[in-house]
Protein backbone atom coordinates (compact mmCIF):
# COMPACT_ATOMS: atom_id res chain seq x y z
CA UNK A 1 4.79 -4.12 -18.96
CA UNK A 2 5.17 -5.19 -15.24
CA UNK A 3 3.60 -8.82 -14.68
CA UNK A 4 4.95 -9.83 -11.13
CA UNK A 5 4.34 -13.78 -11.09
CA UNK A 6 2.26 -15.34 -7.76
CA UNK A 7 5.46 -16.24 -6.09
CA UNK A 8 6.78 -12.69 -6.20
CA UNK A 9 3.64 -11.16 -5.21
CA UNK A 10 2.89 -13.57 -2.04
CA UNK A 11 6.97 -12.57 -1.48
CA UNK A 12 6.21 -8.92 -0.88
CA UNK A 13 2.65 -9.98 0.69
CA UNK A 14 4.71 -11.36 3.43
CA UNK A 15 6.69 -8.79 3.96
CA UNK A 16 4.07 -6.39 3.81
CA UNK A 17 2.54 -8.57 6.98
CA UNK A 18 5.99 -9.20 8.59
CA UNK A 19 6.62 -5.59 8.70
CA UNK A 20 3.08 -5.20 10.56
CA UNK A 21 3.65 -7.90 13.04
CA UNK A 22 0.28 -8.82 10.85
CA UNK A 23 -1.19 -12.37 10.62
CA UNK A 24 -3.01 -13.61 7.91
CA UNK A 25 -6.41 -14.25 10.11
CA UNK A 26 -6.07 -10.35 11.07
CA UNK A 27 -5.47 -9.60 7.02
CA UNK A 28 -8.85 -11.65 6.72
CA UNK A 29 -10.75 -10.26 9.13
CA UNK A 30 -9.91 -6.40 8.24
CA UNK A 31 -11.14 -7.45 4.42
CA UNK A 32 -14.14 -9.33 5.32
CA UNK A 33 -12.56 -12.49 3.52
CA UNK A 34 -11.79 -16.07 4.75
CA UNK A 35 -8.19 -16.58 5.47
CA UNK A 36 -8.07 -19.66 3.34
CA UNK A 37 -8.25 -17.06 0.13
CA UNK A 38 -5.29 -15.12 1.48
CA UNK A 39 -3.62 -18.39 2.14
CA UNK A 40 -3.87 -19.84 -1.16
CA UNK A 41 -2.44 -16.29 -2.84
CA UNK A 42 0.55 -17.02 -0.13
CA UNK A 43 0.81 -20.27 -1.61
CA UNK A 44 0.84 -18.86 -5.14
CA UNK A 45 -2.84 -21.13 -5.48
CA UNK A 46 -4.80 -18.32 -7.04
CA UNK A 47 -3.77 -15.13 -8.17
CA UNK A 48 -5.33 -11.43 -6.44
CA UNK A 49 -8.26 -9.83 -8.47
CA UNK A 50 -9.44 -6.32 -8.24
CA UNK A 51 -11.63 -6.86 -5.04
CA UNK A 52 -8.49 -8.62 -3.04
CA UNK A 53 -6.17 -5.79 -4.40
CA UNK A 54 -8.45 -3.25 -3.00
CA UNK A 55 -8.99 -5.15 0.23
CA UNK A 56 -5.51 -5.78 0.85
CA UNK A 57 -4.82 -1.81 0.26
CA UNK A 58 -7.27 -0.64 2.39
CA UNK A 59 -5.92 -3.31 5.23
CA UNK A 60 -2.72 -2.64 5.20
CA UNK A 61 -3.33 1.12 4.45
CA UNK A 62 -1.33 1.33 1.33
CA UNK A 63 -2.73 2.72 -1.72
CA UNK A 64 -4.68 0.95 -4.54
CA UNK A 65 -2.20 1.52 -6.95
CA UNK A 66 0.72 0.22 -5.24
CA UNK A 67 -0.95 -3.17 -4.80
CA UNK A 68 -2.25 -3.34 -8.36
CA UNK A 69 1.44 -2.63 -9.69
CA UNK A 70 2.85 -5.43 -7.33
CA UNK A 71 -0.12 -8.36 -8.08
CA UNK A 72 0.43 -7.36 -11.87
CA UNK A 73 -2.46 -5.75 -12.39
CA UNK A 74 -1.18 -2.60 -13.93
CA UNK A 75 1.00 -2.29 -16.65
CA UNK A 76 3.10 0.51 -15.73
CA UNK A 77 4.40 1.71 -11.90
CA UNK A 78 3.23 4.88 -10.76
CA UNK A 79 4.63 8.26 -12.03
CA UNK A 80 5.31 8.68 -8.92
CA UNK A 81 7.33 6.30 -5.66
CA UNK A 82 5.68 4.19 -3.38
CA UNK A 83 6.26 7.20 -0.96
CA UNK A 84 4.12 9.71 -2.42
CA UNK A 85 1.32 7.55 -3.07
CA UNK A 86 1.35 6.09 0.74
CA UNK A 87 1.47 9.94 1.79
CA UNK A 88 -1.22 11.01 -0.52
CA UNK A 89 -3.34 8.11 0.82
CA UNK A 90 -2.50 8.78 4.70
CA UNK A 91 -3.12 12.31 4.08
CA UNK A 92 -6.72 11.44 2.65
CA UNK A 93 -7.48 9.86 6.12
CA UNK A 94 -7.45 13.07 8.04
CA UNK A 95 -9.70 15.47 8.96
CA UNK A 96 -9.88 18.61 7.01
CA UNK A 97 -7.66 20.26 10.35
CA UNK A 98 -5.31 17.93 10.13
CA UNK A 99 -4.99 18.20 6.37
CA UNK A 100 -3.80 22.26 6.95
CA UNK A 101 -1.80 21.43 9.54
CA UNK A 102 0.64 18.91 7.79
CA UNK A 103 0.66 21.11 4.84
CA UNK A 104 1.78 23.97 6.91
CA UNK A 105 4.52 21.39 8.73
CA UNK A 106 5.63 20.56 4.85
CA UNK A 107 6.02 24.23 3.62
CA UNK A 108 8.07 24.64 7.06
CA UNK A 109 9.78 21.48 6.67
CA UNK A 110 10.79 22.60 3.11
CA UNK A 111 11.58 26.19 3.62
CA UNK A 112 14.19 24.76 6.04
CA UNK A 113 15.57 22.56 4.02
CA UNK A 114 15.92 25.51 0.70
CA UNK A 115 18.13 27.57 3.75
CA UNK A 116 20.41 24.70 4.65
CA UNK A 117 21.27 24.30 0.97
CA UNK A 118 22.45 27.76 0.35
């Protein structure tokens, strides 16, 4: 079983932010929370529940599970990589146009790639 302490969590919390160019009052703001409750996860104060988790997905735009895994509220990672599960949510944003046109650019995309390989 995974069980990522507060320190490691508010670690990749940061980054998560850093790699946004993301402050912790705009992290607030997009989940309707004050900042001091994102502050005192940074500062390993209080650990991040289900609502956080889900608030901090949605802000950031990664999926649920990926956040659960890292605040050690799942047991096991994903089947599946951090990749797929970001694409799977992005891909849930879009319109139902959009949705046929990025499949169609990933059949291309891999029909090139199965005639560079042979």
């Amino acid at each position: 079983m995974f069980q990522m302490d507060n320190h490691e969590f508010s670690e990749w919390l940061r980054k998560e932010l850093d790699d946004r160019d993301m402050e912790v009052t705009e992290l607030a703001t997009k989940m309707s929370v004050p900042p001091a409750s994102i502050y005192r996860i940074l500062n390993g104060e209080r650990d991040a529940g289900d609502e956080i988790c889900r608030g901090i997905a949605k802000a950031l735009g990664l999926p649920q599970d990926t956040v659960f895994y890292r605040a050690g509220l799942l047991t096991e990672k994903p089947e599946y990589g951090d990749d797929i599960s970001e694409l799977a949510t992005l891909f849930d944003s879009l319109s139902e146009d959009d949705k046929d046109e990025m499949i169609q650019l990933a059949r291309m995309k891999s029909d090139k790639n199965k005639k560079t390989r042979k």
